[in-house]
Protein backbone atom coordinates (compact mmCIF):
# COMPACT_ATOMS: atom_id res chain seq x y z
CA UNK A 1 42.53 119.36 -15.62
CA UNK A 2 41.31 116.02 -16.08
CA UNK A 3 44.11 114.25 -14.12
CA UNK A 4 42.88 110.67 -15.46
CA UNK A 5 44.89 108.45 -18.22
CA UNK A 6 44.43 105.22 -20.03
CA UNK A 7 43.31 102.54 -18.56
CA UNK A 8 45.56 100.07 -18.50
CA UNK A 9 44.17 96.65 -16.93
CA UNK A 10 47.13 94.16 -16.05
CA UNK A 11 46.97 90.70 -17.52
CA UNK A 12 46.14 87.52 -14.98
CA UNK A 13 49.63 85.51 -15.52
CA UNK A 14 48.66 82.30 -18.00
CA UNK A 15 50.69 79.38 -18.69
CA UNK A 16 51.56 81.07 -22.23
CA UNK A 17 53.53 84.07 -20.72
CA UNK A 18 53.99 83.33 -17.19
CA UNK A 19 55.89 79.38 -15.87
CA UNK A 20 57.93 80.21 -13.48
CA UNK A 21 60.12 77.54 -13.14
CA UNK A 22 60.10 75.59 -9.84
CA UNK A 23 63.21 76.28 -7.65
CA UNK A 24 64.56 75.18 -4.66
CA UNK A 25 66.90 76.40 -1.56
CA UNK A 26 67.99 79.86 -1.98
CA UNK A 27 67.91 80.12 -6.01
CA UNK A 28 64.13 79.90 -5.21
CA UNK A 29 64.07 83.28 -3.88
CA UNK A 30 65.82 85.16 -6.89
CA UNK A 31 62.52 84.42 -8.93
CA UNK A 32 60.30 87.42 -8.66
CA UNK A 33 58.32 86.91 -12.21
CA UNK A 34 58.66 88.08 -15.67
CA UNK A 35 58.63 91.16 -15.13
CA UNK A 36 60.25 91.60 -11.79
CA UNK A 37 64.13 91.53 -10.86
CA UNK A 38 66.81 92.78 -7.67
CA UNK A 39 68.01 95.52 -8.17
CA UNK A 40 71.61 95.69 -9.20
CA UNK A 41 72.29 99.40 -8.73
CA UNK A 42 72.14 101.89 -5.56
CA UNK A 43 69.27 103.81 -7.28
CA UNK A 44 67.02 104.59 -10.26
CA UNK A 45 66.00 107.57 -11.82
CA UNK A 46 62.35 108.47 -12.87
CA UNK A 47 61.81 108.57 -16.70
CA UNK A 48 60.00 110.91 -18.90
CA UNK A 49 56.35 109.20 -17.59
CA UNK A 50 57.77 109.40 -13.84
CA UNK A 51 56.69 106.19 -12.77
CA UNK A 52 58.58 104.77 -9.50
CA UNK A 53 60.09 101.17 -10.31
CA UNK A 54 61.82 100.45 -7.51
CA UNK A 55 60.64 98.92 -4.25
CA UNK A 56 60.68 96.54 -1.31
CA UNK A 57 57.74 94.90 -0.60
CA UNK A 58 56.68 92.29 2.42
CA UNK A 59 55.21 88.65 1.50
CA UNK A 60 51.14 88.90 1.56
CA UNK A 61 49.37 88.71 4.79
CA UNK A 62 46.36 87.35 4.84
CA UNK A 63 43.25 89.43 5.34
CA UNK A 64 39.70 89.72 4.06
CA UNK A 65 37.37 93.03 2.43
CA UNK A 66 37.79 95.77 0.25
CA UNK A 67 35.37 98.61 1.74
CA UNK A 68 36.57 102.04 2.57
CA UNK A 69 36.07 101.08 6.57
CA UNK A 70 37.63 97.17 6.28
CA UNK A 71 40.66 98.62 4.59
CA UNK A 72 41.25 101.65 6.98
CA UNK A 73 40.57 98.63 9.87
CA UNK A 74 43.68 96.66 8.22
CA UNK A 75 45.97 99.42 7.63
CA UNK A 76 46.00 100.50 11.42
CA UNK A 77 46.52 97.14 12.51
CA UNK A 78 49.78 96.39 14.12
CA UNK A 79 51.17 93.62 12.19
CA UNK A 80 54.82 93.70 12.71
CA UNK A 81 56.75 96.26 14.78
CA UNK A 82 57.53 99.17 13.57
CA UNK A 83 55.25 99.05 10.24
CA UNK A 84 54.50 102.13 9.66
CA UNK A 85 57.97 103.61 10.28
CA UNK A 86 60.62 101.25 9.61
CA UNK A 87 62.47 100.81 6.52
CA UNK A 88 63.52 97.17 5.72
CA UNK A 89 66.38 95.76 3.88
CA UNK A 90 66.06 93.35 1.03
CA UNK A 91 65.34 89.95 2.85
CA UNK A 92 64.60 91.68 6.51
CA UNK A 93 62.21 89.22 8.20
CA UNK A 94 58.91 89.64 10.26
CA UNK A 95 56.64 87.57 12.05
CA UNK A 96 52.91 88.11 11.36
CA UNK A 97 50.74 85.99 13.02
CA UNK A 98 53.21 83.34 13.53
CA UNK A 99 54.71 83.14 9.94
CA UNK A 100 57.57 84.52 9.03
CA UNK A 101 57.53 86.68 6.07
CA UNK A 102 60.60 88.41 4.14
CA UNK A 103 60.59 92.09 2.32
CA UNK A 104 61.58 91.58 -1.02
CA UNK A 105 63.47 94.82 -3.28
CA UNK A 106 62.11 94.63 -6.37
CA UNK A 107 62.80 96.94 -9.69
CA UNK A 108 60.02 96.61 -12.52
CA UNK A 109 59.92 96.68 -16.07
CA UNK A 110 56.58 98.19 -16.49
CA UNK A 111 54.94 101.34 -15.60
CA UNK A 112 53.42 98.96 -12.62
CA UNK A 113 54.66 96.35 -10.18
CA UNK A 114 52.50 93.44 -10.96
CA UNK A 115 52.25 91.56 -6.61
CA UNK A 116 49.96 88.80 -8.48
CA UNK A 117 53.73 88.09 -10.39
CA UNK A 118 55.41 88.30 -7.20
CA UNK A 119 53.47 86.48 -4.94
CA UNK A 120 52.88 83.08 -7.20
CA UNK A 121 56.68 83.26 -7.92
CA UNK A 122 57.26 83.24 -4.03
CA UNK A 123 54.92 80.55 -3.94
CA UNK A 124 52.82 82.98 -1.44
CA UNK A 125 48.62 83.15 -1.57
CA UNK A 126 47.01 85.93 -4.10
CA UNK A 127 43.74 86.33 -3.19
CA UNK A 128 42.73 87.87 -0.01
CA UNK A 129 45.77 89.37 0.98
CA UNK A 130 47.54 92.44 1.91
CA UNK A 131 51.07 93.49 0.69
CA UNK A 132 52.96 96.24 2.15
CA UNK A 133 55.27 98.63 0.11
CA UNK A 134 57.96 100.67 0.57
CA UNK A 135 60.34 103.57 -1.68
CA UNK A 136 62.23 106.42 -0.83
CA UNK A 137 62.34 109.44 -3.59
CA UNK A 138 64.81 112.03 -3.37
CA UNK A 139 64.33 115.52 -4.51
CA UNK A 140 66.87 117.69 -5.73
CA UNK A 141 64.74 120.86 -4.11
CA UNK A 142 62.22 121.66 -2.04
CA UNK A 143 59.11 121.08 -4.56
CA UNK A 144 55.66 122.58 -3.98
CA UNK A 145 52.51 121.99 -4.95
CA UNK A 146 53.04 117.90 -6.36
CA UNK A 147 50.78 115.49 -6.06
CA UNK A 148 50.83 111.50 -5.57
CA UNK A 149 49.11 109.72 -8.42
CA UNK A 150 48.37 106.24 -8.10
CA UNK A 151 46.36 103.15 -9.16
CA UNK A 152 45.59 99.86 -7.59
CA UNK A 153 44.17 96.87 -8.12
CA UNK A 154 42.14 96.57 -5.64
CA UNK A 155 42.10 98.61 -2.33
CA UNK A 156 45.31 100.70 -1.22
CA UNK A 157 46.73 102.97 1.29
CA UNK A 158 49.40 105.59 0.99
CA UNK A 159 51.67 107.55 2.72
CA UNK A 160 54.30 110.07 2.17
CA UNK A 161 56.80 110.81 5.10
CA UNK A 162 54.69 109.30 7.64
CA UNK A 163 51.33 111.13 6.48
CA UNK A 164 48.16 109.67 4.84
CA UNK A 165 47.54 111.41 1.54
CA UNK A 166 45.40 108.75 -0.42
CA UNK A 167 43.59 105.85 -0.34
CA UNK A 168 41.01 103.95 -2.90
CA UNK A 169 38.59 101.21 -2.35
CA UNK A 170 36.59 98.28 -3.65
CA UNK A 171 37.37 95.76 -6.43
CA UNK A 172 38.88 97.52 -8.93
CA UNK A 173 41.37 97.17 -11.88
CA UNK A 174 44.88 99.86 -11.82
CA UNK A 175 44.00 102.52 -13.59
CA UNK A 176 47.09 105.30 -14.14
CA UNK A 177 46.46 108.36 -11.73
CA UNK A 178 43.08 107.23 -10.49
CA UNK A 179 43.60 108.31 -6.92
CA UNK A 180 45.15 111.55 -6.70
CA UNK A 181 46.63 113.20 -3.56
CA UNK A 182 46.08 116.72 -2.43
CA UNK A 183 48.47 119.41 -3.10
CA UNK A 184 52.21 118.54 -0.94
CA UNK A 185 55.56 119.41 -0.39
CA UNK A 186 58.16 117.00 -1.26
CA UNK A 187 61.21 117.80 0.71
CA UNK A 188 64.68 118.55 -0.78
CA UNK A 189 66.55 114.66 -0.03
CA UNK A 190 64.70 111.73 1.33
CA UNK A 191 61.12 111.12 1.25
CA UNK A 192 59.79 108.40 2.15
CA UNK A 193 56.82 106.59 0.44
CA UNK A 194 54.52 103.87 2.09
CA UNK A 195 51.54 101.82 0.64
CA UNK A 196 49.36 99.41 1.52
CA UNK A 197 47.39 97.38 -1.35
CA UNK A 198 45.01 95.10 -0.68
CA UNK A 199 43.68 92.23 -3.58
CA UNK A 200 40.43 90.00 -2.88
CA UNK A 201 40.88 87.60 -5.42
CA UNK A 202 42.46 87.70 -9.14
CA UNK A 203 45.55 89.97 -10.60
CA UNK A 204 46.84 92.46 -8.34
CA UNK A 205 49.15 95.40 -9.20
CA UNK A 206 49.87 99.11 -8.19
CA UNK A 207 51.62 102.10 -10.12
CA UNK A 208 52.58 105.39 -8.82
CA UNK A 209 54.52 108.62 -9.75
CA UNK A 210 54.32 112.06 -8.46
CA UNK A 211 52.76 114.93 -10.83
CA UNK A 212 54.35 118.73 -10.77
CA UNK A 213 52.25 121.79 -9.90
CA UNK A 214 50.99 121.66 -13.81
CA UNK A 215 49.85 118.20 -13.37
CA UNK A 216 52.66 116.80 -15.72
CA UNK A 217 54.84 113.75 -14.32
CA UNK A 218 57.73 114.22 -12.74
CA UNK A 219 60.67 113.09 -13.97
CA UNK A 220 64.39 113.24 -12.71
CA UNK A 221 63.72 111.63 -9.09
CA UNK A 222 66.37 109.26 -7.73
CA UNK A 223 64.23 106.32 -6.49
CA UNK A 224 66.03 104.85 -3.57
CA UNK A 225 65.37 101.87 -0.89
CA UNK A 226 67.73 103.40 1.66
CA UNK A 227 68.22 107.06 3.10
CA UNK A 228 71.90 106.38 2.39
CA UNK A 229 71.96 104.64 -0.32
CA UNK A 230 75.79 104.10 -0.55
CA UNK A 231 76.04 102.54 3.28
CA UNK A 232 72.50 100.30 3.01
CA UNK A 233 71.75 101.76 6.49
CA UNK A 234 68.18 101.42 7.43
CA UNK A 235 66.72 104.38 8.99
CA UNK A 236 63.37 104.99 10.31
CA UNK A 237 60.70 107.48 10.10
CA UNK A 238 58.08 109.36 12.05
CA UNK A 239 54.90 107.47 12.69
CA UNK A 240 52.14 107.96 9.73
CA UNK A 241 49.45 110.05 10.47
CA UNK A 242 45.71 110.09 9.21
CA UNK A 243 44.96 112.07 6.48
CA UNK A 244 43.83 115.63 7.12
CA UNK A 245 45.70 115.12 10.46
């Protein structure tokens, strides 16, 4: 089955659909875009398309190249501690490189979460950056045979309870389900999902959703940013492996 949809190519923010207003002091940090917002519930749900809208996402670090080899390079980079286990809480804090960033929880409107939105609302750089993502889904059952389908725009990363099941290169434009993962087991609670996308220059966005063992999307998943989502308690993981590892 051709596992490829539409291609839908997000929109560079113009002055005709995208001034964020200028803020200061803490009101500043409440302005994630137009079509960003903080959460005001526990949890989603995954619709009838089974897209994941709900994350928490670090401000941009700053890094340069899009191949297959410069992307893997930045990925296994130790940035913060803990990156590729931990599981932040809306404005947790990290210091990359001397600059302290913040992780952000974010719920979208769209079937993508547009970082280009995000990152000029934060008054944080665009273009030759890396942002890193994190969701926890949790299953009703024990499912077999799903897959992770993603796009990106450009490079990105991903990882599903600590192992590498994806990644796509070069400058390109989010395109629905154009990296797909191979066949997994999503376990019955908590999983945990991780990404990595990386932009060179321009709009920058990612989508995601997992596809059933007939290829169709998944809907029905309660998209979480905590393991407990009724204490907040942040939990963390085992470390993320390689893919085929």
């Amino acid at each position: 089955m051709n596992l490829f949809r539409k291609c839908l190519i997000p929109v560079l923010a113009t002055a005709v659909n995208f001034a964020p207003a200028v803020l200061s002091g803490s009101a500043q940090a409440e302005n994630l875009g137009p079509t960003l917002t903080a959460p005001t519930t526990s949890s989603s749900v995954t619709g009838a398309d089974g897209f994941i809208h709900r994350w928490i996402i670090l401000d941009p670090i700053g890094v340069n190249g899009l191949t297959q080899d410069a992307v893997q390079a930045m990925v296994k980079k130790d940035y913060f501690p803990d990156q590729f286990t931990v599981i932040p809480k809306d404005h947790d804090k990290v210091t990359v490189n001397g600059k302290e960033l913040t992780w952000h929880a974010v719920d979208t409107s769209k079937y993508n979460v547009n970082l280009y939105h995000l990152a000029y609302a934060l008054h944080e750089p665009t273009s030759n950056v890396l942002f890193w993502a994190v969701t926890i889904v949790n299953a009703p059952e024990e499912m077999h045979d799903v897959r992770l389908a993603i796009g990106s725009n450009a490079a990105s990363v991903w990882w599903v309870n600590g192992e590498e099941v994806i990644g796509i290169y070069g400058d390109r434009q989010t395109v629905i389900d154009d990296g797909v993962s191979k066949r997994i087991t999503l376990k019955k609670g908590p999983n945990v999902i991780r990404t990595a996308v990386v932009n060179g220059g321009g709009a920058t966005d990612f989508c995601a959703r997992f596809l059933d063992e007939h290829d169709k999307p998944i809907k029905g998943l309660t998209i979480a940013l905590s393991e407990h989502p009724s204490s907040g308690m942040a939990t963390h993981r085992p470390a993320a492996k390689k893919a085929g590892e």
